[in-house]
N, C-alpha and C. Protein backbone atom coordinates (compact mmCIF):
# COMPACT_ATOMS: atom_id res chain seq x y z
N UNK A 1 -20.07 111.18 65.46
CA UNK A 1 -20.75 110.02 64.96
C UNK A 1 -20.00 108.77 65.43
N UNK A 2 -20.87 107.64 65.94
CA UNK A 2 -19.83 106.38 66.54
C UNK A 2 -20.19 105.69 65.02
N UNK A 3 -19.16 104.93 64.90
CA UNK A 3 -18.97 103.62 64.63
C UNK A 3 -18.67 102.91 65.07
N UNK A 4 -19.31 101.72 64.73
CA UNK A 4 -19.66 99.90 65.18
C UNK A 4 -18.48 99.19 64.52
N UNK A 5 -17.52 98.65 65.39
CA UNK A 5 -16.46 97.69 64.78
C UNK A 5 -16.90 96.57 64.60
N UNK A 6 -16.91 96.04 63.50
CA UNK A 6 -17.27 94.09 63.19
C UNK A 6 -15.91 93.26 62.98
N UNK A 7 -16.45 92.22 63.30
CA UNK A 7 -14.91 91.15 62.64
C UNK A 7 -15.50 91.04 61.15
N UNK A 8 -14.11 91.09 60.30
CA UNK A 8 -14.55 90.79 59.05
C UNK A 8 -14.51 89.37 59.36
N UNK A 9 -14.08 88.31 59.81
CA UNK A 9 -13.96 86.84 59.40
C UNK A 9 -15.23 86.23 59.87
N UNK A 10 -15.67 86.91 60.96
CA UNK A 10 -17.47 86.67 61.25
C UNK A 10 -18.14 86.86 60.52
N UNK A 11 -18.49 87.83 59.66
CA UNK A 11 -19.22 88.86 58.95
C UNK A 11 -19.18 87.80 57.46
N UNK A 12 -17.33 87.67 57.03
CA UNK A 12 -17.74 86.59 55.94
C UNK A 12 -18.20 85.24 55.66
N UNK A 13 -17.95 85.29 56.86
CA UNK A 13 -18.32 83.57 57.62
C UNK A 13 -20.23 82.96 57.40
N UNK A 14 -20.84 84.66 57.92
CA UNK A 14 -22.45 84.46 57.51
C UNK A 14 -22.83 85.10 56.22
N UNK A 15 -21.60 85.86 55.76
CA UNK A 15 -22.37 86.10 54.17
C UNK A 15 -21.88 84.54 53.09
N UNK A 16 -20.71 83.91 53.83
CA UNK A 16 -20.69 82.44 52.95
C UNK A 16 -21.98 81.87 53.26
N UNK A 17 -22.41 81.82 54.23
CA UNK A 17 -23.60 80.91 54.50
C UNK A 17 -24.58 81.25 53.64
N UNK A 18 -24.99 82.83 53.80
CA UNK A 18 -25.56 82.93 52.91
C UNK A 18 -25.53 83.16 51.04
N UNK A 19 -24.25 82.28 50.66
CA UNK A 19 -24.03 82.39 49.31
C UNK A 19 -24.63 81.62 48.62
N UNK A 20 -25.64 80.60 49.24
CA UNK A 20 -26.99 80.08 48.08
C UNK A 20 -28.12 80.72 48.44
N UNK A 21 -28.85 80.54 46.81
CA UNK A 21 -30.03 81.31 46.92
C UNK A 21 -31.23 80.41 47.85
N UNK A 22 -31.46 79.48 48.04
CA UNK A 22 -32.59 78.62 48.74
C UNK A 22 -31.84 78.67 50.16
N UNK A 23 -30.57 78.80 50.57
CA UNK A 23 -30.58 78.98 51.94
C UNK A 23 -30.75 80.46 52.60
N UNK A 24 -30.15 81.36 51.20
CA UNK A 24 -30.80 83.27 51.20
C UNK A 24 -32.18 82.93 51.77
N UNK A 25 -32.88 81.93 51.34
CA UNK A 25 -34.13 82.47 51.11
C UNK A 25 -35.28 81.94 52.73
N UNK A 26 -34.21 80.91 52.82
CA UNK A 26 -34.13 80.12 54.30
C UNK A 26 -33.97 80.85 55.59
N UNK A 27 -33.19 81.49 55.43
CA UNK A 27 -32.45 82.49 56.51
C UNK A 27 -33.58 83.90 56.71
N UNK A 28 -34.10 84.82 55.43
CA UNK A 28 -35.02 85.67 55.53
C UNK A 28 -36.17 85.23 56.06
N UNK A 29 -36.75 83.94 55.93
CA UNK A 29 -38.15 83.42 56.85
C UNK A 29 -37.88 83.22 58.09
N UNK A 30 -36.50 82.75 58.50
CA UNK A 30 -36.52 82.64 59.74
C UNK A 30 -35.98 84.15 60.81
N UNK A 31 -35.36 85.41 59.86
CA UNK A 31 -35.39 85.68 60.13
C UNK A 31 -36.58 87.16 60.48
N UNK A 32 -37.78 86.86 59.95
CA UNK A 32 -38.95 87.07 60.25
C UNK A 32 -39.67 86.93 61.20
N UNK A 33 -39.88 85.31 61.23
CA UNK A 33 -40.68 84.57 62.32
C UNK A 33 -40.02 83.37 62.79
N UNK A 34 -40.21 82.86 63.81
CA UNK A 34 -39.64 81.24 64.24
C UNK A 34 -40.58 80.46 63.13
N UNK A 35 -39.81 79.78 62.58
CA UNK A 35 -40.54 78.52 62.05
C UNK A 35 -39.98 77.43 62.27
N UNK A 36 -40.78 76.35 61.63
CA UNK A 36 -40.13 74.57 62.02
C UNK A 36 -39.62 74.46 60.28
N UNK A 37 -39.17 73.45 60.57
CA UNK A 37 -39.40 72.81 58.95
C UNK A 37 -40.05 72.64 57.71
N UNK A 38 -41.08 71.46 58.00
CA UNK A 38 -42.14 71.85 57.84
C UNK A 38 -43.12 73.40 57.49
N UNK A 39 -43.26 73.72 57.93
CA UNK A 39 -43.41 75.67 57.72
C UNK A 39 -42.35 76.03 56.44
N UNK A 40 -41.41 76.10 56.57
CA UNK A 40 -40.68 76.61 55.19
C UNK A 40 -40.30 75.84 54.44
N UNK A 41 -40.57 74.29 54.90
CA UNK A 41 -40.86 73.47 53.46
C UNK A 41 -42.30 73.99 52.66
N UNK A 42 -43.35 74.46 53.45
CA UNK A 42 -44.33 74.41 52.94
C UNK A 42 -44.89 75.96 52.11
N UNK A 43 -43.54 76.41 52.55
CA UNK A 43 -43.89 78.37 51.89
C UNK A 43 -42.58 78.06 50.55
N UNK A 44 -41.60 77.72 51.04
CA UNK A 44 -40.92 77.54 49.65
C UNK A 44 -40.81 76.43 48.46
N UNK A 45 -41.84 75.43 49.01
CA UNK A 45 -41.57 74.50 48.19
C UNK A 45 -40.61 73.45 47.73
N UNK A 46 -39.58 73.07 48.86
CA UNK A 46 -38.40 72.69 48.98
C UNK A 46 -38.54 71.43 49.38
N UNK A 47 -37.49 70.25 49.31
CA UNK A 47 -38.16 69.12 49.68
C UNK A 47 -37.72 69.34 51.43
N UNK A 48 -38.14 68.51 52.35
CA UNK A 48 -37.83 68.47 53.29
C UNK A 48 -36.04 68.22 53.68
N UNK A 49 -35.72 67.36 53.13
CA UNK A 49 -34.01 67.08 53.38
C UNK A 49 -33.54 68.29 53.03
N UNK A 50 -33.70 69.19 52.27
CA UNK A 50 -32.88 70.10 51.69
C UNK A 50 -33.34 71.41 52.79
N UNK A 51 -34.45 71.70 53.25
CA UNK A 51 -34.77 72.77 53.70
C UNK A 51 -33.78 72.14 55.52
N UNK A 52 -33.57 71.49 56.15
CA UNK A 52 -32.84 70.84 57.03
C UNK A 52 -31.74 70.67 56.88
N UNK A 53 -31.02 70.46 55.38
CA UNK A 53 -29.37 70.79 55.42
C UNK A 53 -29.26 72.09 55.48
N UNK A 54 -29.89 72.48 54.70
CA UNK A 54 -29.51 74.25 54.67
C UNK A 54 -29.82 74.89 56.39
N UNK A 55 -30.37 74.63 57.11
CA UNK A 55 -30.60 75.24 58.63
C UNK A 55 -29.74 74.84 59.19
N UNK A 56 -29.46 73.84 58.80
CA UNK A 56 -27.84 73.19 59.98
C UNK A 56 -27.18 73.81 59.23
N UNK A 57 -26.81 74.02 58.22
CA UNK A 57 -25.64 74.77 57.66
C UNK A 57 -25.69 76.58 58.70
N UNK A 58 -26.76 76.98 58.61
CA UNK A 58 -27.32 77.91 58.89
C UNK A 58 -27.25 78.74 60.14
N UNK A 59 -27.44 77.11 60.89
CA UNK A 59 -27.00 76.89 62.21
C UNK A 59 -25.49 76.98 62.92
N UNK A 60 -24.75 76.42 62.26
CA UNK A 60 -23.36 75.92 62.40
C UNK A 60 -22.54 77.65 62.05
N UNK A 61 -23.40 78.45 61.14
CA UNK A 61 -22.82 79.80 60.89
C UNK A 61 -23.24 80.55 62.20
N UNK A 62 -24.09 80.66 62.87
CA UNK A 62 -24.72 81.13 63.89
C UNK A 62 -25.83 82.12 63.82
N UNK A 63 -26.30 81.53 62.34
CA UNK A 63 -27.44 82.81 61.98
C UNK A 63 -29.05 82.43 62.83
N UNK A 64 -28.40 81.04 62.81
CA UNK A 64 -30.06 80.70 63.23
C UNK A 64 -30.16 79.54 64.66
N UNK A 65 -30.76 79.49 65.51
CA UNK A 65 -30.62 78.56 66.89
C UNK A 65 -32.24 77.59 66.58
N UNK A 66 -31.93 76.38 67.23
CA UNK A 66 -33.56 76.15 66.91
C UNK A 66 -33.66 75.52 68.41
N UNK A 67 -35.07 75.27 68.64
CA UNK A 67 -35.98 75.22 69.84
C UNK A 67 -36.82 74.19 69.68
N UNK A 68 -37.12 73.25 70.46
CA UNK A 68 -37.65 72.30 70.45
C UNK A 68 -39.26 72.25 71.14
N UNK A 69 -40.42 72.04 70.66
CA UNK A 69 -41.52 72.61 71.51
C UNK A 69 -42.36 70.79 70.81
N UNK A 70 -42.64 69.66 72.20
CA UNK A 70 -42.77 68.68 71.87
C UNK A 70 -41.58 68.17 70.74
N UNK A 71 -42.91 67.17 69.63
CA UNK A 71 -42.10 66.61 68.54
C UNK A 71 -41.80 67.80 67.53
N UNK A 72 -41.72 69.34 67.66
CA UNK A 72 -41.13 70.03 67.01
C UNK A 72 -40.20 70.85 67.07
N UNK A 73 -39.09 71.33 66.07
CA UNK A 73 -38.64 72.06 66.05
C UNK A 73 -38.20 73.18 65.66
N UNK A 74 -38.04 74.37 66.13
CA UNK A 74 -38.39 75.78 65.40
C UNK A 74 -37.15 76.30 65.34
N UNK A 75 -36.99 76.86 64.48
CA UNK A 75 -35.77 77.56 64.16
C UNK A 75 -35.96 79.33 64.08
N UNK A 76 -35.23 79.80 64.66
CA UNK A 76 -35.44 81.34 64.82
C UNK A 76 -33.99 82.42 64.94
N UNK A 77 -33.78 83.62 64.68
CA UNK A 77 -32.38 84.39 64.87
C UNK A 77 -32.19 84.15 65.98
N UNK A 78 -31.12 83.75 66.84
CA UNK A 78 -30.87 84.11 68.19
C UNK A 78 -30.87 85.15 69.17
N UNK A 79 -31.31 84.57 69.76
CA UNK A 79 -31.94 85.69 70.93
C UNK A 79 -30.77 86.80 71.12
N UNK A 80 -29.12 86.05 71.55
CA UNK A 80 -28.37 87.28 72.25
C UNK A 80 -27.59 87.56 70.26
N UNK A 81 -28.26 88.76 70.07
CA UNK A 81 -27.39 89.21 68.65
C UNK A 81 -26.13 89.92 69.27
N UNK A 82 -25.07 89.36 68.21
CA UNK A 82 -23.27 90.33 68.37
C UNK A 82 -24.18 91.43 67.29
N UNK A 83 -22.66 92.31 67.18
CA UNK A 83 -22.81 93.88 66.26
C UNK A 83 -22.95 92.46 64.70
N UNK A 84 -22.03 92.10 64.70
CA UNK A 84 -22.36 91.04 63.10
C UNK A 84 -23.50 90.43 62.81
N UNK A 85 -24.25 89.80 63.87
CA UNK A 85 -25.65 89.03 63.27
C UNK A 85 -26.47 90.35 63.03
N UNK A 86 -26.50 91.11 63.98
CA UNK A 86 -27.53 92.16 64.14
C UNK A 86 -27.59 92.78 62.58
N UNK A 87 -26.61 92.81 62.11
CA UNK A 87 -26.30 93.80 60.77
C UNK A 87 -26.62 92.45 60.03
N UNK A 88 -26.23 91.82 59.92
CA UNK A 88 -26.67 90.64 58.62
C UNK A 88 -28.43 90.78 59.03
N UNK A 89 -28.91 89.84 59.98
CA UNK A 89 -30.21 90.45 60.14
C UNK A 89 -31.23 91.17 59.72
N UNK A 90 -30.58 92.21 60.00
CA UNK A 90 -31.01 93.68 59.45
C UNK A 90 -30.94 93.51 57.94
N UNK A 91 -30.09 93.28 57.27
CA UNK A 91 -30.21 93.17 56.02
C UNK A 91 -31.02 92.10 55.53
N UNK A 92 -31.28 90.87 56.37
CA UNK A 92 -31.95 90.16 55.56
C UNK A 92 -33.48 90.52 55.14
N UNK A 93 -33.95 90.93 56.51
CA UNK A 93 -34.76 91.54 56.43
C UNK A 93 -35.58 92.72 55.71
N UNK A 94 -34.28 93.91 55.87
CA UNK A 94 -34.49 94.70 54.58
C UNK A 94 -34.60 94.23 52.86
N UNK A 95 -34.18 93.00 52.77
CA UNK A 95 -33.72 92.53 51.29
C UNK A 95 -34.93 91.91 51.03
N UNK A 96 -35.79 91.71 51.44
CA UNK A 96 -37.42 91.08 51.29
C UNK A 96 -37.81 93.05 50.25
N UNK A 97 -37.72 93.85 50.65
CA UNK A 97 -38.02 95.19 49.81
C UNK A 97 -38.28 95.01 49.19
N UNK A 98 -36.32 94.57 48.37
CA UNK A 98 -36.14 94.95 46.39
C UNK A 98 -36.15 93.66 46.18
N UNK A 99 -36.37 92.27 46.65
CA UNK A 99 -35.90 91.31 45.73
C UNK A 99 -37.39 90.48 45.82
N UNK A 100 -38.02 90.51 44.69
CA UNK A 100 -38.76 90.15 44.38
C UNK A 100 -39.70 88.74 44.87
N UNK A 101 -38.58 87.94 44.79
CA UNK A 101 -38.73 86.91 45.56
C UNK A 101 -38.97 86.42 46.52
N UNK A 102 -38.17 87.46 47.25
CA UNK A 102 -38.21 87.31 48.72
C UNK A 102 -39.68 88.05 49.45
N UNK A 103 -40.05 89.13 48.84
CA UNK A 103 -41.21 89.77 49.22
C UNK A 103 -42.10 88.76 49.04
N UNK A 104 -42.25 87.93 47.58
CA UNK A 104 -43.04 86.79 47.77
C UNK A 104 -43.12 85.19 48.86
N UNK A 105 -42.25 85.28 49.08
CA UNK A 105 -41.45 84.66 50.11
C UNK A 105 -42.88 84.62 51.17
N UNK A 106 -42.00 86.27 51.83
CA UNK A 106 -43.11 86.98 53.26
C UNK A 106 -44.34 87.05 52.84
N UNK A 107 -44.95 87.27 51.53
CA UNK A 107 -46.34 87.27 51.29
C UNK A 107 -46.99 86.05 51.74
N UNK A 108 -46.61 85.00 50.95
CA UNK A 108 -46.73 83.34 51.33
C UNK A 108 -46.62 82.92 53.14
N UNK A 109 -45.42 83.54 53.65
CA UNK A 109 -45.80 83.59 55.18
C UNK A 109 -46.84 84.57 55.79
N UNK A 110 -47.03 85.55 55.52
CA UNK A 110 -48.66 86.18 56.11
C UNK A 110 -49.58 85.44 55.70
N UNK A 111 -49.79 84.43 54.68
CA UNK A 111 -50.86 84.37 54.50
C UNK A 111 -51.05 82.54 55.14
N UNK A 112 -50.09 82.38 55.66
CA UNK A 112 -49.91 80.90 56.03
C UNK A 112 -50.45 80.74 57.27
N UNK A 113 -50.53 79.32 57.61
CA UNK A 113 -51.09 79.16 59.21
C UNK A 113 -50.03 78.36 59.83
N UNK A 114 -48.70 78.86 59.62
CA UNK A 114 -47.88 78.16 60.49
C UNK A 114 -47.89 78.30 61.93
N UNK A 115 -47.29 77.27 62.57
CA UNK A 115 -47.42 76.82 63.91
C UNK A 115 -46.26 78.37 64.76
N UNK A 116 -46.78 78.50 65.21
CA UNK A 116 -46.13 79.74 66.10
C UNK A 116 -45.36 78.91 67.53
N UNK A 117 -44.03 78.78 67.50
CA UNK A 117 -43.38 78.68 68.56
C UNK A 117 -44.32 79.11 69.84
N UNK A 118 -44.23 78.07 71.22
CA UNK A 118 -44.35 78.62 72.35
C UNK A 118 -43.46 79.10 72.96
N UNK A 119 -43.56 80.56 73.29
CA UNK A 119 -42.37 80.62 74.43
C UNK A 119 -42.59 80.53 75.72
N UNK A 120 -41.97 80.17 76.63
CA UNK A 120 -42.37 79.65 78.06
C UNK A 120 -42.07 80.88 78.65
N UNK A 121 -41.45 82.19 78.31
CA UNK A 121 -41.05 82.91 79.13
C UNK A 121 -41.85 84.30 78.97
N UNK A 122 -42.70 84.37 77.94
CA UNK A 122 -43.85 85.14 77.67
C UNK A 122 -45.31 84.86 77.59
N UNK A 123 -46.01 85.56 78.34
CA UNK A 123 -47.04 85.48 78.38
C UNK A 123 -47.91 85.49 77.14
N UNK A 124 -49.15 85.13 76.85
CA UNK A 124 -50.13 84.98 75.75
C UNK A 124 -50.26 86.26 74.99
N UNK A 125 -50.69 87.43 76.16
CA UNK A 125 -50.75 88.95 75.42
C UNK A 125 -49.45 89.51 74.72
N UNK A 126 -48.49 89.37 75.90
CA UNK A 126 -46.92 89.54 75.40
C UNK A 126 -46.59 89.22 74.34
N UNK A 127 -46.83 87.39 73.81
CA UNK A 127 -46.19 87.05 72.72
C UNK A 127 -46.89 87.66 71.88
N UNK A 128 -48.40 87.91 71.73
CA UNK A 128 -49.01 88.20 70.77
C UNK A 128 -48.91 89.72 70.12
N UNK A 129 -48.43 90.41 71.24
CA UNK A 129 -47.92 91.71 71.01
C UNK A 129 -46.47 91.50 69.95
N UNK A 130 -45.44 90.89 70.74
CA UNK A 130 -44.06 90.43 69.72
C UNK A 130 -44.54 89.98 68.40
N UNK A 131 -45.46 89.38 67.55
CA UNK A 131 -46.08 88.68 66.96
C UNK A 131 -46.37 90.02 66.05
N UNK A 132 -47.65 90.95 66.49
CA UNK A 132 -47.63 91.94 65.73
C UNK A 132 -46.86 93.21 65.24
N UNK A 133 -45.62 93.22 66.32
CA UNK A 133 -44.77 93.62 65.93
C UNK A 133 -43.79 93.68 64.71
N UNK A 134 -43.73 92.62 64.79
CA UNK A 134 -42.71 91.63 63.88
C UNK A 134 -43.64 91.58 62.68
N UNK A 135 -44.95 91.60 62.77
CA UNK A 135 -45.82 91.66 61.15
C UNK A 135 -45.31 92.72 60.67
N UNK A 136 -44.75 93.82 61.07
CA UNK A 136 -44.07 95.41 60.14
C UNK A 136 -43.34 94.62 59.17
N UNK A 137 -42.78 93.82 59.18
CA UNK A 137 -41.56 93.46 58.62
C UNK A 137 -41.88 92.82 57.38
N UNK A 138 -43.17 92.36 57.14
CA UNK A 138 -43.84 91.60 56.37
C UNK A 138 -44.82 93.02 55.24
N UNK A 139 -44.72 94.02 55.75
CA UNK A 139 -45.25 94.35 54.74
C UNK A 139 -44.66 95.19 54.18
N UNK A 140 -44.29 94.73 52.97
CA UNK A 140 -43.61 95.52 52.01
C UNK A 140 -44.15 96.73 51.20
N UNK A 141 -43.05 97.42 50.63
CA UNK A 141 -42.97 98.59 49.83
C UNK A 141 -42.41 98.14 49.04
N UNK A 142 -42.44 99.29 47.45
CA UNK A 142 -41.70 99.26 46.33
C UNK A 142 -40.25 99.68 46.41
N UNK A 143 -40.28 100.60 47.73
CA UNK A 143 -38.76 101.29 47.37
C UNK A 143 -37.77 100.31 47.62
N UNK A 144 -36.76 100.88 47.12
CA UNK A 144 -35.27 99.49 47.60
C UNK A 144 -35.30 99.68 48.66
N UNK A 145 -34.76 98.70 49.20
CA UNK A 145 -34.41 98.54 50.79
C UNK A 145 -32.73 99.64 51.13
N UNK A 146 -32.63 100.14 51.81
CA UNK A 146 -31.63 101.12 52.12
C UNK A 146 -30.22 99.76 52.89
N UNK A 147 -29.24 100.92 52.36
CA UNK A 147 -27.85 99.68 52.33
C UNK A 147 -27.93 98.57 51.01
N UNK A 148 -28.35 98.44 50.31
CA UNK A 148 -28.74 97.38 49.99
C UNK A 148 -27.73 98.25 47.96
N UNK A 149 -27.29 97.54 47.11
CA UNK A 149 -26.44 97.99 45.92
C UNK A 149 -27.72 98.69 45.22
N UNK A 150 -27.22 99.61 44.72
CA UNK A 150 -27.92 100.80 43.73
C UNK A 150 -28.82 101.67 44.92
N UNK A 151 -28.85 102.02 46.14
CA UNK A 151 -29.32 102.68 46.85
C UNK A 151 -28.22 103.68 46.97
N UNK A 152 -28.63 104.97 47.53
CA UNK A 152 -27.39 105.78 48.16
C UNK A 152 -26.96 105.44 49.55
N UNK A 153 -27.49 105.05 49.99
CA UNK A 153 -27.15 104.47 51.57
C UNK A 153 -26.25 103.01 51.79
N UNK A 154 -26.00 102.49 50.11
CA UNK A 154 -24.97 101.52 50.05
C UNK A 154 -24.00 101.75 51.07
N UNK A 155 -23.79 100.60 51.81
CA UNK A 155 -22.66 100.40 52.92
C UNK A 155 -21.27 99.58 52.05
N UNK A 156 -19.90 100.56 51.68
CA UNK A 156 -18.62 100.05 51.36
C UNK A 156 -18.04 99.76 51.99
């Protein structure tokens, strides 16, 4: 069996980031779908200044890169993931499962008409394929999310 070496000082570096709950909750939308501002001002209800400190904070950890398409800007996980984002990631994602909130979160984004990033380096069918891909992620189950405390697959 391999194991994956992480830096712990990386690793705590993006679980500080993520030690508020409205930037927790910041970080799981984006790491779903690209969104702008706007977009997760408008799924969480946040004022605008606050949903923009928390992404630069967000940013500055290296959880999240943003992209500029015209007068907007989208914020999304970064393209090249280390073994550390990949696993935070992964968890954020999984943590939409059990936490209540957060599933409501992704509900509120399926059902939204946010602006979908262009990418210049994929084609129309392509992106739209990445697009439905990435909807798996959005639909939830009851069970806990695996790794995640009170599961057996808890990671110590």
């Amino acid at each position: 069996m391999t194991h994956t070496s992480y830096n712990l000082s990386v690793l705590a570096g993006m679980h500080r980031a993520l030690g508020n709950a409205a930037r927790f909750r910041v970080a799981h939308l984006v790491a779903l779908k690209p969104l702008s501002v706007t977009d997760i001002q408008s799924i969480l209800g946040l004022p605008q200044p606050v949903v923009s400190k928390h992404l630069a904070y967000l940013n500055r950890a290296g959880l999240v890169e943003c992209h500029r398409s015209g007068k907007r800007v989208f914020y999304s996980v970064p393209k090249n993931l280390s073994a550390e984002l990949a696993l935070v990631v992964g968890h954020l994602k999984r943590s939409g499962l059990g936490v209540a909130e957060l599933r409501h979160d992704a509900e509120a984004l399926a059902r939204s008409t946010v602006a979908s990033f262009p990418s210049r380096s994929m084609s129309q069918q392509t992106q739209r394929r990445h697009e439905e891909e990435n909807m798996k992620y959005m639909e939830y189950k009851a069970d806990a999310a695996p790794g995640l405390v009170g599961t057996e697959d808890f990671i110590d």
